[in-house]
C-alpha atoms as a PDB file:
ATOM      1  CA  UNK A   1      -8.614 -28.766  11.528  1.00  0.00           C
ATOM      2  CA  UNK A   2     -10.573 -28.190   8.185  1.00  0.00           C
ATOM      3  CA  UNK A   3      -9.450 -28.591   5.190  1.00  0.00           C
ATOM      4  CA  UNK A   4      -8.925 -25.326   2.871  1.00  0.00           C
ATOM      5  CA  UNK A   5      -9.527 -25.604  -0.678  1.00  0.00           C
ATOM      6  CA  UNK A   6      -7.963 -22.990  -1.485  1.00  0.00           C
ATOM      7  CA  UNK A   7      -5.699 -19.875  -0.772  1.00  0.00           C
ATOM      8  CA  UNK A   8      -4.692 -16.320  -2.045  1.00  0.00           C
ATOM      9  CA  UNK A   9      -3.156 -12.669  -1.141  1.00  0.00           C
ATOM     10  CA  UNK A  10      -4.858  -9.046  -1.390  1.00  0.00           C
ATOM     11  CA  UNK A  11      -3.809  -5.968  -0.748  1.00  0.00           C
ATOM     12  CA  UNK A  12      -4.893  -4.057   2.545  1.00  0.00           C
ATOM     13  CA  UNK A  13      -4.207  -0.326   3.707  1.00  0.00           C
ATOM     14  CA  UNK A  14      -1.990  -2.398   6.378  1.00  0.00           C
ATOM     15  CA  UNK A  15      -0.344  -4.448   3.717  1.00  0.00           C
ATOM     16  CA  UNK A  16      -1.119  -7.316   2.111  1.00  0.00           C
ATOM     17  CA  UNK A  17      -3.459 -10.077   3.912  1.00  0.00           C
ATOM     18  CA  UNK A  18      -4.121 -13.433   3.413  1.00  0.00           C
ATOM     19  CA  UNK A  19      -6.992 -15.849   2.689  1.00  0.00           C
ATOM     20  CA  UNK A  20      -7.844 -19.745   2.600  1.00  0.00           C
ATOM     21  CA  UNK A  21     -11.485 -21.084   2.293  1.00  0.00           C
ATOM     22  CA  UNK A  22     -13.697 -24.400   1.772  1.00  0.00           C
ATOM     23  CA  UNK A  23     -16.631 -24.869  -0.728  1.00  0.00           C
ATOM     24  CA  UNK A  24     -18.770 -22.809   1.575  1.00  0.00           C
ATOM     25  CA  UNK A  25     -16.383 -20.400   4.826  1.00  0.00           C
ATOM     26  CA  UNK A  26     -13.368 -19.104   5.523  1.00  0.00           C
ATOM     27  CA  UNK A  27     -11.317 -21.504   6.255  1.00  0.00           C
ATOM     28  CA  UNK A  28      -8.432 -18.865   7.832  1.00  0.00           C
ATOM     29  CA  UNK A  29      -7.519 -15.315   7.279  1.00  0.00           C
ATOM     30  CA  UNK A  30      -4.137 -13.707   8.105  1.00  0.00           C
ATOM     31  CA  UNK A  31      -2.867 -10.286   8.856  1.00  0.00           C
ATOM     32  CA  UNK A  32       0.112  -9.019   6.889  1.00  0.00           C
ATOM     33  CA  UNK A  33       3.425 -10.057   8.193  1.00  0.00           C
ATOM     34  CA  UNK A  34       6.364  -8.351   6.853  1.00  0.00           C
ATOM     35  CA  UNK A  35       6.770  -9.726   3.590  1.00  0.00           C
ATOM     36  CA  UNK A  36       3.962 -11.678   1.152  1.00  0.00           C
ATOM     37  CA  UNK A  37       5.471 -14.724   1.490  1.00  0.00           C
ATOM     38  CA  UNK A  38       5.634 -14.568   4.933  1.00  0.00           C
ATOM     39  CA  UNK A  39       1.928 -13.655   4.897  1.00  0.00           C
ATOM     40  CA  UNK A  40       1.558 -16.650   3.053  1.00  0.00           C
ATOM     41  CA  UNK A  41       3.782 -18.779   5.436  1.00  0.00           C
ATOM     42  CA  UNK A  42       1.566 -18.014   8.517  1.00  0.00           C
ATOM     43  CA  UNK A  43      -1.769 -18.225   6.425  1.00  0.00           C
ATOM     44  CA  UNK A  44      -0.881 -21.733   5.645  1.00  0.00           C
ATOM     45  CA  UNK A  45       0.551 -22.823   9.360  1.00  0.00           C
ATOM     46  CA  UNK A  46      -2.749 -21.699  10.801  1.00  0.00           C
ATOM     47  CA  UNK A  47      -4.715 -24.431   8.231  1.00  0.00           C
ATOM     48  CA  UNK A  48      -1.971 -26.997   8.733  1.00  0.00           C
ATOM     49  CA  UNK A  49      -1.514 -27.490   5.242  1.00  0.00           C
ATOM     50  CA  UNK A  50      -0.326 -26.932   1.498  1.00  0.00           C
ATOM     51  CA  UNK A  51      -3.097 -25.008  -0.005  1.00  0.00           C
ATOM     52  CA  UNK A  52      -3.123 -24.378  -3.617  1.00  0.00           C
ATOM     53  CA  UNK A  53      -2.989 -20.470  -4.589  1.00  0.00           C
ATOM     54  CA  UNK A  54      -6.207 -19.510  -7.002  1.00  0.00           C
ATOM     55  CA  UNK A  55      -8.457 -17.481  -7.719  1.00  0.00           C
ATOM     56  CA  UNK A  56     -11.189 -16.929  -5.007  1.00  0.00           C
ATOM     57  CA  UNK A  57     -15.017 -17.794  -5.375  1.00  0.00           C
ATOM     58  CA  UNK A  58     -17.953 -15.179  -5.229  1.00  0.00           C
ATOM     59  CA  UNK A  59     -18.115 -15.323  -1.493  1.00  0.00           C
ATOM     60  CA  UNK A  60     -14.645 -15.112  -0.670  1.00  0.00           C
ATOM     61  CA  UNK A  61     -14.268 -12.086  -2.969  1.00  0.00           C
ATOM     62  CA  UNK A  62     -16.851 -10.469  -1.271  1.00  0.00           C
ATOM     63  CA  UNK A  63     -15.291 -11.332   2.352  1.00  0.00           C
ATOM     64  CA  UNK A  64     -11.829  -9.838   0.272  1.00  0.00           C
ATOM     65  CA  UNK A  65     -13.583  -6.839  -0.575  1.00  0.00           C
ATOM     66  CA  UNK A  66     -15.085  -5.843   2.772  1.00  0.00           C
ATOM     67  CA  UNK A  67     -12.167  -6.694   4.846  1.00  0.00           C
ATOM     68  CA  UNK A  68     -10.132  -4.403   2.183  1.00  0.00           C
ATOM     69  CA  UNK A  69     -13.010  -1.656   3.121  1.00  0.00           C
ATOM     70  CA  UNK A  70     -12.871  -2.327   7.148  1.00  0.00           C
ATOM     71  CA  UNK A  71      -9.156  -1.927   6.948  1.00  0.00           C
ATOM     72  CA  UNK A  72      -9.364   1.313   5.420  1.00  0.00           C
ATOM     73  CA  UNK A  73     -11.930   2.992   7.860  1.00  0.00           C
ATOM     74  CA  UNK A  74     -15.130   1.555   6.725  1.00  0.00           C
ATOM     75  CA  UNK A  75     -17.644   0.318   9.829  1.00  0.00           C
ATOM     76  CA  UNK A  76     -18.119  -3.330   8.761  1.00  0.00           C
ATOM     77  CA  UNK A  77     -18.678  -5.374  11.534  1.00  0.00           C
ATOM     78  CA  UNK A  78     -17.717  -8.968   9.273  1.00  0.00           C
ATOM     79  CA  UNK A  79     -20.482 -10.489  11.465  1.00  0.00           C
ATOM     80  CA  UNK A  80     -22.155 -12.534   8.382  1.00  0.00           C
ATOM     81  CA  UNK A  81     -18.473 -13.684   6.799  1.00  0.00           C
ATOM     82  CA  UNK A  82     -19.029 -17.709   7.304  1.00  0.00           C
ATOM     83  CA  UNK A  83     -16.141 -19.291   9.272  1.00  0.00           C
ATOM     84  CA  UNK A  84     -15.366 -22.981   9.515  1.00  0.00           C
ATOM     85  CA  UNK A  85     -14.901 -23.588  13.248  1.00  0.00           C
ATOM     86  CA  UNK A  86     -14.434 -27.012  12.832  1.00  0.00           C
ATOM     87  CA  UNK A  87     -11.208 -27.733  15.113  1.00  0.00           C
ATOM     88  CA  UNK A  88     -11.260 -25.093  16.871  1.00  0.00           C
ATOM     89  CA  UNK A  89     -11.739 -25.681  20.974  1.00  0.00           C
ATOM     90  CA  UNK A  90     -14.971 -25.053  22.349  1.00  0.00           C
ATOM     91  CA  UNK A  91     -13.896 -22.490  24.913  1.00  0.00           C
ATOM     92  CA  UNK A  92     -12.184 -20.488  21.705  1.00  0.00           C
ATOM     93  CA  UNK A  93     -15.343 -20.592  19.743  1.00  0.00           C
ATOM     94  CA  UNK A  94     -17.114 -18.625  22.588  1.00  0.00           C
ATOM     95  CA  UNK A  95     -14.093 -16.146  23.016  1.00  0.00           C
ATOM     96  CA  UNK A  96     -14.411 -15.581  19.496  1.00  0.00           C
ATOM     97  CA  UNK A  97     -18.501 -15.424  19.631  1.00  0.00           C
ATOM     98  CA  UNK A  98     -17.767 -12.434  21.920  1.00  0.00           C
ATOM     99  CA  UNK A  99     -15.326 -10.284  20.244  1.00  0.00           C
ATOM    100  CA  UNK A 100     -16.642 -10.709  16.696  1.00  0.00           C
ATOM    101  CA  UNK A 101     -19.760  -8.862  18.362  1.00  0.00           C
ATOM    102  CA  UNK A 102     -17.485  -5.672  19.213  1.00  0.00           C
ATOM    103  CA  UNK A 103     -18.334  -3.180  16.921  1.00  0.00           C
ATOM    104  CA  UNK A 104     -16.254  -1.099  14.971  1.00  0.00           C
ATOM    105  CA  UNK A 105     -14.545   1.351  17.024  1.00  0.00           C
ATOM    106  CA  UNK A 106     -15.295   0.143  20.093  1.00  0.00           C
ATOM    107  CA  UNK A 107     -13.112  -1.922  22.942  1.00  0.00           C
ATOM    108  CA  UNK A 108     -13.380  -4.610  25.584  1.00  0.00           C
ATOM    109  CA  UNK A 109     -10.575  -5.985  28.286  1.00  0.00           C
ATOM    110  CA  UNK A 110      -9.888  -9.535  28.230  1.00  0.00           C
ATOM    111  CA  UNK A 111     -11.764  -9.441  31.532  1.00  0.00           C
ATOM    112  CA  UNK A 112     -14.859  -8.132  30.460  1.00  0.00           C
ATOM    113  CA  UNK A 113     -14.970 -10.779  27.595  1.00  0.00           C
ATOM    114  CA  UNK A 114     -14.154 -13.568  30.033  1.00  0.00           C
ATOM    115  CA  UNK A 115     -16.912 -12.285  31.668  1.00  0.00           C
ATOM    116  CA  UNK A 116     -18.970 -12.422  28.992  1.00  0.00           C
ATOM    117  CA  UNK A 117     -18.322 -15.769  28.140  1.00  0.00           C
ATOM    118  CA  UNK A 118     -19.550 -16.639  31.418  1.00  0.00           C
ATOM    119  CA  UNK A 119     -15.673 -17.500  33.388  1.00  0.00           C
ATOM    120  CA  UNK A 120     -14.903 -14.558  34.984  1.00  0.00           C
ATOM    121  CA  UNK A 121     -11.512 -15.486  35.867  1.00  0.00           C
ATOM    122  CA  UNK A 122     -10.206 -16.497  32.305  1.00  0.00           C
ATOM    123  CA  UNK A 123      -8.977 -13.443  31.526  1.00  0.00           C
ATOM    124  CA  UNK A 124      -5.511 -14.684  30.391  1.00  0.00           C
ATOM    125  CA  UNK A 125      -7.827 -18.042  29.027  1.00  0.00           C
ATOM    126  CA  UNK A 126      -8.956 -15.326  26.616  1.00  0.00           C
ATOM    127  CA  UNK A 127      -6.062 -13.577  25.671  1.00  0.00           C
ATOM    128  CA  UNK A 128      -4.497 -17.070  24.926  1.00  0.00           C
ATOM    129  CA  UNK A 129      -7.437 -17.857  22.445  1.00  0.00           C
ATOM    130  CA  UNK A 130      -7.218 -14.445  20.948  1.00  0.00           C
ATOM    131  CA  UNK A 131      -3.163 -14.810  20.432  1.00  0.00           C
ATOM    132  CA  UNK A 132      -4.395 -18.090  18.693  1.00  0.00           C
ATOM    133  CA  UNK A 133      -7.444 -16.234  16.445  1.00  0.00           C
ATOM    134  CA  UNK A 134      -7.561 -18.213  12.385  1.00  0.00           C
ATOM    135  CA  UNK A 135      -9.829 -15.414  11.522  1.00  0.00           C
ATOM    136  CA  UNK A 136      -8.370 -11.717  12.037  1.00  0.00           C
ATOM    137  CA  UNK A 137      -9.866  -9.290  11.497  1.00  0.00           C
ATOM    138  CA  UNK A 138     -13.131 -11.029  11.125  1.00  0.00           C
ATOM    139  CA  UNK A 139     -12.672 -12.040  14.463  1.00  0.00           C
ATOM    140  CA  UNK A 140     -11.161  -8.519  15.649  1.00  0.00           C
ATOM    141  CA  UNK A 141      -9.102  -9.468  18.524  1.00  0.00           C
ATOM    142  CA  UNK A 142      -7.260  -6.016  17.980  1.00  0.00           C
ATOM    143  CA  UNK A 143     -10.615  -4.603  19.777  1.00  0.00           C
ATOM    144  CA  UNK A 144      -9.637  -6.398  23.249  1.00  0.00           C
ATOM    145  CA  UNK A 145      -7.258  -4.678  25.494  1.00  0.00           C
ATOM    146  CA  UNK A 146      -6.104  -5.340  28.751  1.00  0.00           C
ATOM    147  CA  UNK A 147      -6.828  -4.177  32.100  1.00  0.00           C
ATOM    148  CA  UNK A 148      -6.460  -0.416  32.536  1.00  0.00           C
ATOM    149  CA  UNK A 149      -6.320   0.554  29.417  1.00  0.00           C
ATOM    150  CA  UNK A 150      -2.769  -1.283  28.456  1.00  0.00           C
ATOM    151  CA  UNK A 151      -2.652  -2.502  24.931  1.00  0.00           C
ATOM    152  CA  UNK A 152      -2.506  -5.985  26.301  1.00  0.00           C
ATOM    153  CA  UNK A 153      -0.428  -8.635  23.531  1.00  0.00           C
ATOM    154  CA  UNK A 154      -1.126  -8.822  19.593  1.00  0.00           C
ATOM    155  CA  UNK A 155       0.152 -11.679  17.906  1.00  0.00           C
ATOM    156  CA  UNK A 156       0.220  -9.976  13.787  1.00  0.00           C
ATOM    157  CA  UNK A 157       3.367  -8.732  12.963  1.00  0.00           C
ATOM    158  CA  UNK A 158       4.052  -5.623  14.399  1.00  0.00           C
ATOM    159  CA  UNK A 159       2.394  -6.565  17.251  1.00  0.00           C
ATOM    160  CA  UNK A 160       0.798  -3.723  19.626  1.00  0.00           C
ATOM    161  CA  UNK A 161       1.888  -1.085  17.099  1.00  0.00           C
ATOM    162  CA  UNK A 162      -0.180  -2.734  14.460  1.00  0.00           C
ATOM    163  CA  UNK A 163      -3.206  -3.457  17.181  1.00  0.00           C
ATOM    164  CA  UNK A 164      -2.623   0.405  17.702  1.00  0.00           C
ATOM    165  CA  UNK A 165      -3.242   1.422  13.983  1.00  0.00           C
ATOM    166  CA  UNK A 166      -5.747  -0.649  13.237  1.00  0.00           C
ATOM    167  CA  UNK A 167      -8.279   0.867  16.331  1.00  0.00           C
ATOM    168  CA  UNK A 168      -6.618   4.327  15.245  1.00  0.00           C
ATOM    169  CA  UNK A 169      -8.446   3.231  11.701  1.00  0.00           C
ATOM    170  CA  UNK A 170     -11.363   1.997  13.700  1.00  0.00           C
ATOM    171  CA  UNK A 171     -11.166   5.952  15.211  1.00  0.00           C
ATOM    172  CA  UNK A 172     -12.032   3.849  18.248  1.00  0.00           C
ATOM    173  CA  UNK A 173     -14.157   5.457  20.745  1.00  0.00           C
ATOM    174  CA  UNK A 174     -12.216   5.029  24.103  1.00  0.00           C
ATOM    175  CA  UNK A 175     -13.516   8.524  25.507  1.00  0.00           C
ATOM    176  CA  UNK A 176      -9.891   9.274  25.679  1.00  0.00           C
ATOM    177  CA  UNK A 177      -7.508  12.023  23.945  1.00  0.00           C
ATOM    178  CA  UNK A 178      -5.407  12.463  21.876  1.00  0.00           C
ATOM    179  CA  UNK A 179      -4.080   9.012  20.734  1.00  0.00           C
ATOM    180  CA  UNK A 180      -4.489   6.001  22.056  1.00  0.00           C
ATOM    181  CA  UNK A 181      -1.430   4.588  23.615  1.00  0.00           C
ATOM    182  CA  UNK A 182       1.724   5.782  24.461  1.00  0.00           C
ATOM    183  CA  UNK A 183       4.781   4.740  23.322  1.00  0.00           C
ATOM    184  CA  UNK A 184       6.673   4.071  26.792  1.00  0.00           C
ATOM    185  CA  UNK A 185       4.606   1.664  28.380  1.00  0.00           C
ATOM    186  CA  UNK A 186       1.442   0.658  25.780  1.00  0.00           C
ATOM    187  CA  UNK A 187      -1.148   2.666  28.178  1.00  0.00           C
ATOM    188  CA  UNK A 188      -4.152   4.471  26.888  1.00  0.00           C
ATOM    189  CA  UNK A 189      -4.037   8.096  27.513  1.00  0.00           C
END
C-alpha cells in the first residue's frame, strides 16, 4: 500500500469527494458517501492509514478541479491524473488499464473488459477489482455494466442509483431511450 502524504474534501455536483496523494500521484480518491466524514472514513480505509488533512499541491488541485468539471458534465477522460499503483494486484492494474480508457459517455460489460484484459472468463474477476477501485472516478468503474444491459454492482454509496446518475451526467451513449435503467430490476431500457 503507498503511503499518502496527505488528504482533503471538495465539493462535487454528487456531493462532496475525497482525496489523498504522495509527493508526485494520487494516492486514492473517494466518491461521496452520505456524510463528509464518512467520505473521509472510506478515503482513509482505502490508504490504510491516518492521513493528515491539508491543503493540496498544484497537481492535486488540478486533478480536484477536473474531477469537479467531469462530475458536472464535462468530457474529461482523467487519463493523464498520475496514480500510485503501488499495492495494488497485478490483475487489478490491468482491469483498471481498461476502464480508465472508456470514454466519457460510453459503456463496457464486465465481460467485454475481461476480454480485453486478455481472460475471457473473469468477468466476475473484474467486477471484484472494480468493487475494490482506490481511484473513482479516475478510474470510472461506473462505465462497466453487466451483461444485458443490467446495472451490474457499484460499491459508492448509493450504489446503482449513484452509478445511474453519474452515466446520466456522462449523457452516456447506450443507443437506448429514454433513461437508462429502470427502477424494478436495474435493466437498461
Amino acid at each position: 500500500m503507498v503511503r499518502a502524504q496527505g488528504c482533503c474534501l471538495f465539493d462535487t455536483a454528487i456531493g462532496p469527494c475525497g482525496i489523498a496523494w504522495t509527493d508526485a500521484a494520487l494516492a486514492a480518491v473517494q466518491l461521496p458517501e452520505a456524510t463528509r466524514a464518512g467520505t473521509l472514513r472510506r478515503l482513509l480505509r482505502s490508504v490504510g492509514q491516518e492521513v493528515p488533512e491539508g491543503e493540496p499541491p498544484a497537481f492535486v488541485r488540478t486533478a480536484i478541479a477536473r474531477i469537479q468539471a467531469l462530475l458536472a458534465g464535462a468530457k474529461d477522460d482523467l487519463a493523464d491524473l498520475p496514480l500510485a499503483m503501488e499495492g495494488v494486484p497485478p490483475f487489478h492494474q490491468r482491469v483498471y488499464e481498461v476502464t480508465r480508457a472508456i470514454p466519457p459517455g460510453e459503456v463496457l460489460t464486465y465481460g467485454e473488459v475481461a476480454r480485453r484484459v486478455g481472460e475471457p472468463g473473469a468477468a466476475r474477476a473484474v467486477g471484484q477489482a472494480l468493487g475494490k477501485n482506490p481511484f473513482a472516478p479516475v478510474i470510472p468503474c461506473h462505465r462497466v455494466l453487466a451483461a444485458g444491459g443490467r446495472s451490474g454492482g457499484f460499491s459508492a454509496e448509493g450504489g446503482a442509483d449513484t452509478k445511474l446518475r453519474m452515466l446520466e451526467i456522462e449523457r452516456a451513449r447506450l443507443g437506448l431511450e429514454p433513461g437508462l435503467f429502470d427502477g424494478s430490476d436495474r435493466r437498461v431500457k
